[in-house]
C-alpha atoms as a PDB file:
ATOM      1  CA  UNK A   1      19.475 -56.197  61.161  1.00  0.00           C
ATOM      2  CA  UNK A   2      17.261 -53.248  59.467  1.00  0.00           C
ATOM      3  CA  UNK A   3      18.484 -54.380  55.527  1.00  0.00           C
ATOM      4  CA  UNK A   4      16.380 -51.860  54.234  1.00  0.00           C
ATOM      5  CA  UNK A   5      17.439 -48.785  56.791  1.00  0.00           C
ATOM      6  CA  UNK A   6      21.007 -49.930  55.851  1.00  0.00           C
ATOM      7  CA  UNK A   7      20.619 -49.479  51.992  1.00  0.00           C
ATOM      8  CA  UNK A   8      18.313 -46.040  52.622  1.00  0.00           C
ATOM      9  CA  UNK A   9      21.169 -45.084  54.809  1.00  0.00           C
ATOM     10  CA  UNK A  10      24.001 -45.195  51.578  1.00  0.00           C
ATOM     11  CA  UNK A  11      21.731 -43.700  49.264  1.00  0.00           C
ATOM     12  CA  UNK A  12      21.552 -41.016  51.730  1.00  0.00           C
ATOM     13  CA  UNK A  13      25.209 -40.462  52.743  1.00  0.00           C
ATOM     14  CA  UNK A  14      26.235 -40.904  49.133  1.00  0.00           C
ATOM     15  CA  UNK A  15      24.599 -37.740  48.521  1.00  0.00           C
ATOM     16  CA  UNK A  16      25.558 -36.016  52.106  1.00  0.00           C
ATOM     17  CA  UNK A  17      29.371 -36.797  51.103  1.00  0.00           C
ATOM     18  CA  UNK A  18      29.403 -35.126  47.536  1.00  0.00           C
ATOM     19  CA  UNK A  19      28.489 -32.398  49.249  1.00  0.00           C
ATOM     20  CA  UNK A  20      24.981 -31.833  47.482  1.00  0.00           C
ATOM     21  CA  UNK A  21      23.186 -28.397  48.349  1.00  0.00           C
ATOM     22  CA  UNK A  22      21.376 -29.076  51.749  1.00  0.00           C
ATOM     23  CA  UNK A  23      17.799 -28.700  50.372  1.00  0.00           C
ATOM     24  CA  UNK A  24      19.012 -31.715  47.693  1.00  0.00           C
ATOM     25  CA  UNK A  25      20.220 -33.616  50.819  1.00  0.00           C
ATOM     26  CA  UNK A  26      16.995 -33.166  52.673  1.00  0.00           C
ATOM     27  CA  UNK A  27      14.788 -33.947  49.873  1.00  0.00           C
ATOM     28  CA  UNK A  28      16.821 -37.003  49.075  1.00  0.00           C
ATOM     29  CA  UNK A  29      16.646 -38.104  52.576  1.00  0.00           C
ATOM     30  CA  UNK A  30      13.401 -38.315  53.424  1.00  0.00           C
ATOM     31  CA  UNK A  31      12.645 -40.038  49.560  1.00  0.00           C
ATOM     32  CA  UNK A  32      15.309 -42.724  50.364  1.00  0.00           C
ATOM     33  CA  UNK A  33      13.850 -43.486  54.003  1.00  0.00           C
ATOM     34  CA  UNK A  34      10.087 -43.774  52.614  1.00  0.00           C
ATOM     35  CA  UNK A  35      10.915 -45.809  49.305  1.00  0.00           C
ATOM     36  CA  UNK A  36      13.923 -47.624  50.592  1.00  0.00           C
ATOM     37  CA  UNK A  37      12.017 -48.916  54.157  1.00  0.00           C
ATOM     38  CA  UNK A  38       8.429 -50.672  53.731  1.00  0.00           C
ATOM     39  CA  UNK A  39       7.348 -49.256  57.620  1.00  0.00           C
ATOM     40  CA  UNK A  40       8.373 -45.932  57.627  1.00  0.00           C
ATOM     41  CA  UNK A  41       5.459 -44.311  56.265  1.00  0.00           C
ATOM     42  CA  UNK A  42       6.689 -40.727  56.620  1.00  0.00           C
ATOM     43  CA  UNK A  43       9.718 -38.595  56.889  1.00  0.00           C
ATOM     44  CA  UNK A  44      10.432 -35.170  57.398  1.00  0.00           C
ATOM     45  CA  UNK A  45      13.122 -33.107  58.453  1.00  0.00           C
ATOM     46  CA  UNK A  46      12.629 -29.560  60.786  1.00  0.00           C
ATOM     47  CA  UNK A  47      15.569 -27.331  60.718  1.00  0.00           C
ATOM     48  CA  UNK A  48      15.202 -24.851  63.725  1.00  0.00           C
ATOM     49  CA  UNK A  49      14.701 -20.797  62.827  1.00  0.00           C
ATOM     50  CA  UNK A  50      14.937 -18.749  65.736  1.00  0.00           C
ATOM     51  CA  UNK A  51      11.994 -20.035  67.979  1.00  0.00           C
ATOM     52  CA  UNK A  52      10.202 -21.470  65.242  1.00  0.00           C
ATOM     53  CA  UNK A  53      10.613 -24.970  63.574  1.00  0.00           C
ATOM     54  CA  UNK A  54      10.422 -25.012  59.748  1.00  0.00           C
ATOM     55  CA  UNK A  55       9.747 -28.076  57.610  1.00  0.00           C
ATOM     56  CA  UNK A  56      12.420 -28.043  55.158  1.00  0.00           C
ATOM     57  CA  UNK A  57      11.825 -31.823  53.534  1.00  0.00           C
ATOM     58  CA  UNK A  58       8.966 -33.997  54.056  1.00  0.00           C
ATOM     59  CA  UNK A  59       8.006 -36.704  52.298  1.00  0.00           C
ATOM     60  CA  UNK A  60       4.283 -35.756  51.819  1.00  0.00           C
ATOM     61  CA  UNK A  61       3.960 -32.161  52.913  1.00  0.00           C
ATOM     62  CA  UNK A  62       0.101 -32.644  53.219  1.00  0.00           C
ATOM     63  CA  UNK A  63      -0.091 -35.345  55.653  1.00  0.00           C
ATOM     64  CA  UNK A  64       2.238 -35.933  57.823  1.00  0.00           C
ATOM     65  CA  UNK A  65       0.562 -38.642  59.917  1.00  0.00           C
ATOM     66  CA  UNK A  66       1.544 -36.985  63.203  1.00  0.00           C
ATOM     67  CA  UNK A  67      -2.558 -38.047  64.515  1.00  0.00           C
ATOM     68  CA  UNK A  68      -2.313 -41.192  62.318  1.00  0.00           C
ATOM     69  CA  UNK A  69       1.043 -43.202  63.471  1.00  0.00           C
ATOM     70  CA  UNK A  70       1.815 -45.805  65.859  1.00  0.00           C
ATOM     71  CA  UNK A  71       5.606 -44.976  66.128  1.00  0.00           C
ATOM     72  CA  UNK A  72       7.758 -42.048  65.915  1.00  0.00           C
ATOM     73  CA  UNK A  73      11.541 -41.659  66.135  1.00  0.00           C
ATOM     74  CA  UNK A  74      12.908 -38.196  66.633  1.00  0.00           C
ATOM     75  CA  UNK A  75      16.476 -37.679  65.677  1.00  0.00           C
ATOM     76  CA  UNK A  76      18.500 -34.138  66.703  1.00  0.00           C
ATOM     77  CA  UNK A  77      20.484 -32.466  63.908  1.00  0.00           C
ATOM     78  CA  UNK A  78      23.651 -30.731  65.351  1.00  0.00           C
ATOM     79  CA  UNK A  79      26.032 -29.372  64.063  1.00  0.00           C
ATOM     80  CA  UNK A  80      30.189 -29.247  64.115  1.00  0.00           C
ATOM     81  CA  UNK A  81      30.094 -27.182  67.199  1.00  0.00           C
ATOM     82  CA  UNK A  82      27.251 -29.452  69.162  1.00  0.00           C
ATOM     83  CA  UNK A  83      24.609 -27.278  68.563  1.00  0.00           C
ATOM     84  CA  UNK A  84      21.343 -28.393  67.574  1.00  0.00           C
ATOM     85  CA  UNK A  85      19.751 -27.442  64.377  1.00  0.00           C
ATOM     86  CA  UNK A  86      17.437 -29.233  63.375  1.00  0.00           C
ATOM     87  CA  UNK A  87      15.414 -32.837  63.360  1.00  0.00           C
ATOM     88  CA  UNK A  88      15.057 -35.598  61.548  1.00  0.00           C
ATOM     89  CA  UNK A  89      11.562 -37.155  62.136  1.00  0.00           C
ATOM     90  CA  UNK A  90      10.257 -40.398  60.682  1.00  0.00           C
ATOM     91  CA  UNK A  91       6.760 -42.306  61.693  1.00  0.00           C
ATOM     92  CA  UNK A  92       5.149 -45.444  61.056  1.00  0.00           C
ATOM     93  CA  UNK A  93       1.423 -46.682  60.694  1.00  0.00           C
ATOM     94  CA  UNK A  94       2.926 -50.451  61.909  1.00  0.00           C
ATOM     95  CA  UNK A  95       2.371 -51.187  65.946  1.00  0.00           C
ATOM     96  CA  UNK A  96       5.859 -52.504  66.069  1.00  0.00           C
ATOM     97  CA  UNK A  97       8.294 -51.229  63.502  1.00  0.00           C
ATOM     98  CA  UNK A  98      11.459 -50.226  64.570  1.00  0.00           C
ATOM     99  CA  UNK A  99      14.317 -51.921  65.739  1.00  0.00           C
ATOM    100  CA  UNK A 100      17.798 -51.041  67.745  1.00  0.00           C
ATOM    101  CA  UNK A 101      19.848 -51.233  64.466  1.00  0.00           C
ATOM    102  CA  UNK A 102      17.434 -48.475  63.367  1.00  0.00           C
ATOM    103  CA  UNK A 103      17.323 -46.982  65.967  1.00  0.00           C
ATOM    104  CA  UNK A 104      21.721 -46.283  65.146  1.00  0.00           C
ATOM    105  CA  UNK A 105      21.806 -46.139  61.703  1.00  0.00           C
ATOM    106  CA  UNK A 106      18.768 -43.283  62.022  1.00  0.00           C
ATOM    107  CA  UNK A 107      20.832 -41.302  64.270  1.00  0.00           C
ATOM    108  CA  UNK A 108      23.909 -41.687  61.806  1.00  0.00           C
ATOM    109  CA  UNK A 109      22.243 -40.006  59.334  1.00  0.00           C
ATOM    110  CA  UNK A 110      21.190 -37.553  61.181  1.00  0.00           C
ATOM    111  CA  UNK A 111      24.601 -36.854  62.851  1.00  0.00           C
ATOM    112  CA  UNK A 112      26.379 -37.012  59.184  1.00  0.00           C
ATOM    113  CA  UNK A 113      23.641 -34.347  57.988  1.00  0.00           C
ATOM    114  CA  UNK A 114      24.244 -32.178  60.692  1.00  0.00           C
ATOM    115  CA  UNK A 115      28.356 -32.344  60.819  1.00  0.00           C
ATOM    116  CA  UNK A 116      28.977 -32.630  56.703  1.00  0.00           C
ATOM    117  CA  UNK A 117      26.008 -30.300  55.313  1.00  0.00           C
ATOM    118  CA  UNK A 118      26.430 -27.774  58.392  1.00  0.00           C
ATOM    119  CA  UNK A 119      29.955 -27.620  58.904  1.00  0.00           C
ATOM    120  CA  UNK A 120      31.439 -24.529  60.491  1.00  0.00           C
END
């Protein structure tokens, strides 16, 4: 079990449940992932614009260690209707980071952005 994913991930829905504004909830995201879990190195989070992808949070806007890493996990963003708007992107510099329970408590956080902060 992923201790440190676990606490990141109630700092996080904390603030996706009192309904912050969604740049707040973004911001607060990728901080919480970053400080909260030693591996993951970087965080970011795309929300989708037309055909473009915009990073909306990051947690260092200047290097995002896409080159760098030795493990990504992508998460999709969707909405209340299914729809995907967005993703939540985090990367490590460790060979062997990530593990199944963060693998599902990733993706809940994603989901409970996507459902609570872009309800329809």
């Amino acid at each position: 079990m992923s201790i440190p994913t676990d606490i990141a991930s109630l700092q996080i829905m904390a603030h996706v449940y009192k309904k912050e504004s969604l740049q707040s909830i973004f911001e607060k995201t990728v901080e919480s992932l970053v400080i909260q879990v030693p591996y993951i190195d970087w965080a970011g989070i795309y929300v989708y614009e037309n055909v473009n992808h915009k990073l909306v949070a990051a947690s260092d806007f200047d290097k995002d260690l896409r080159w760098d890493c030795n493990g990504e996990l992508k998460f999709p963003i969707k909405n209340s209707s299914d729809q995907e708007i967005g993703m939540l992107i985090v990367r490590t510099l460790q060979s062997i980071a990530f593990d199944v329970t963060d693998l599902s408590t990733l993706e809940t956080i994603a989901t409970a952005i996507g459902q609570e902060s872009f309800a329809n």
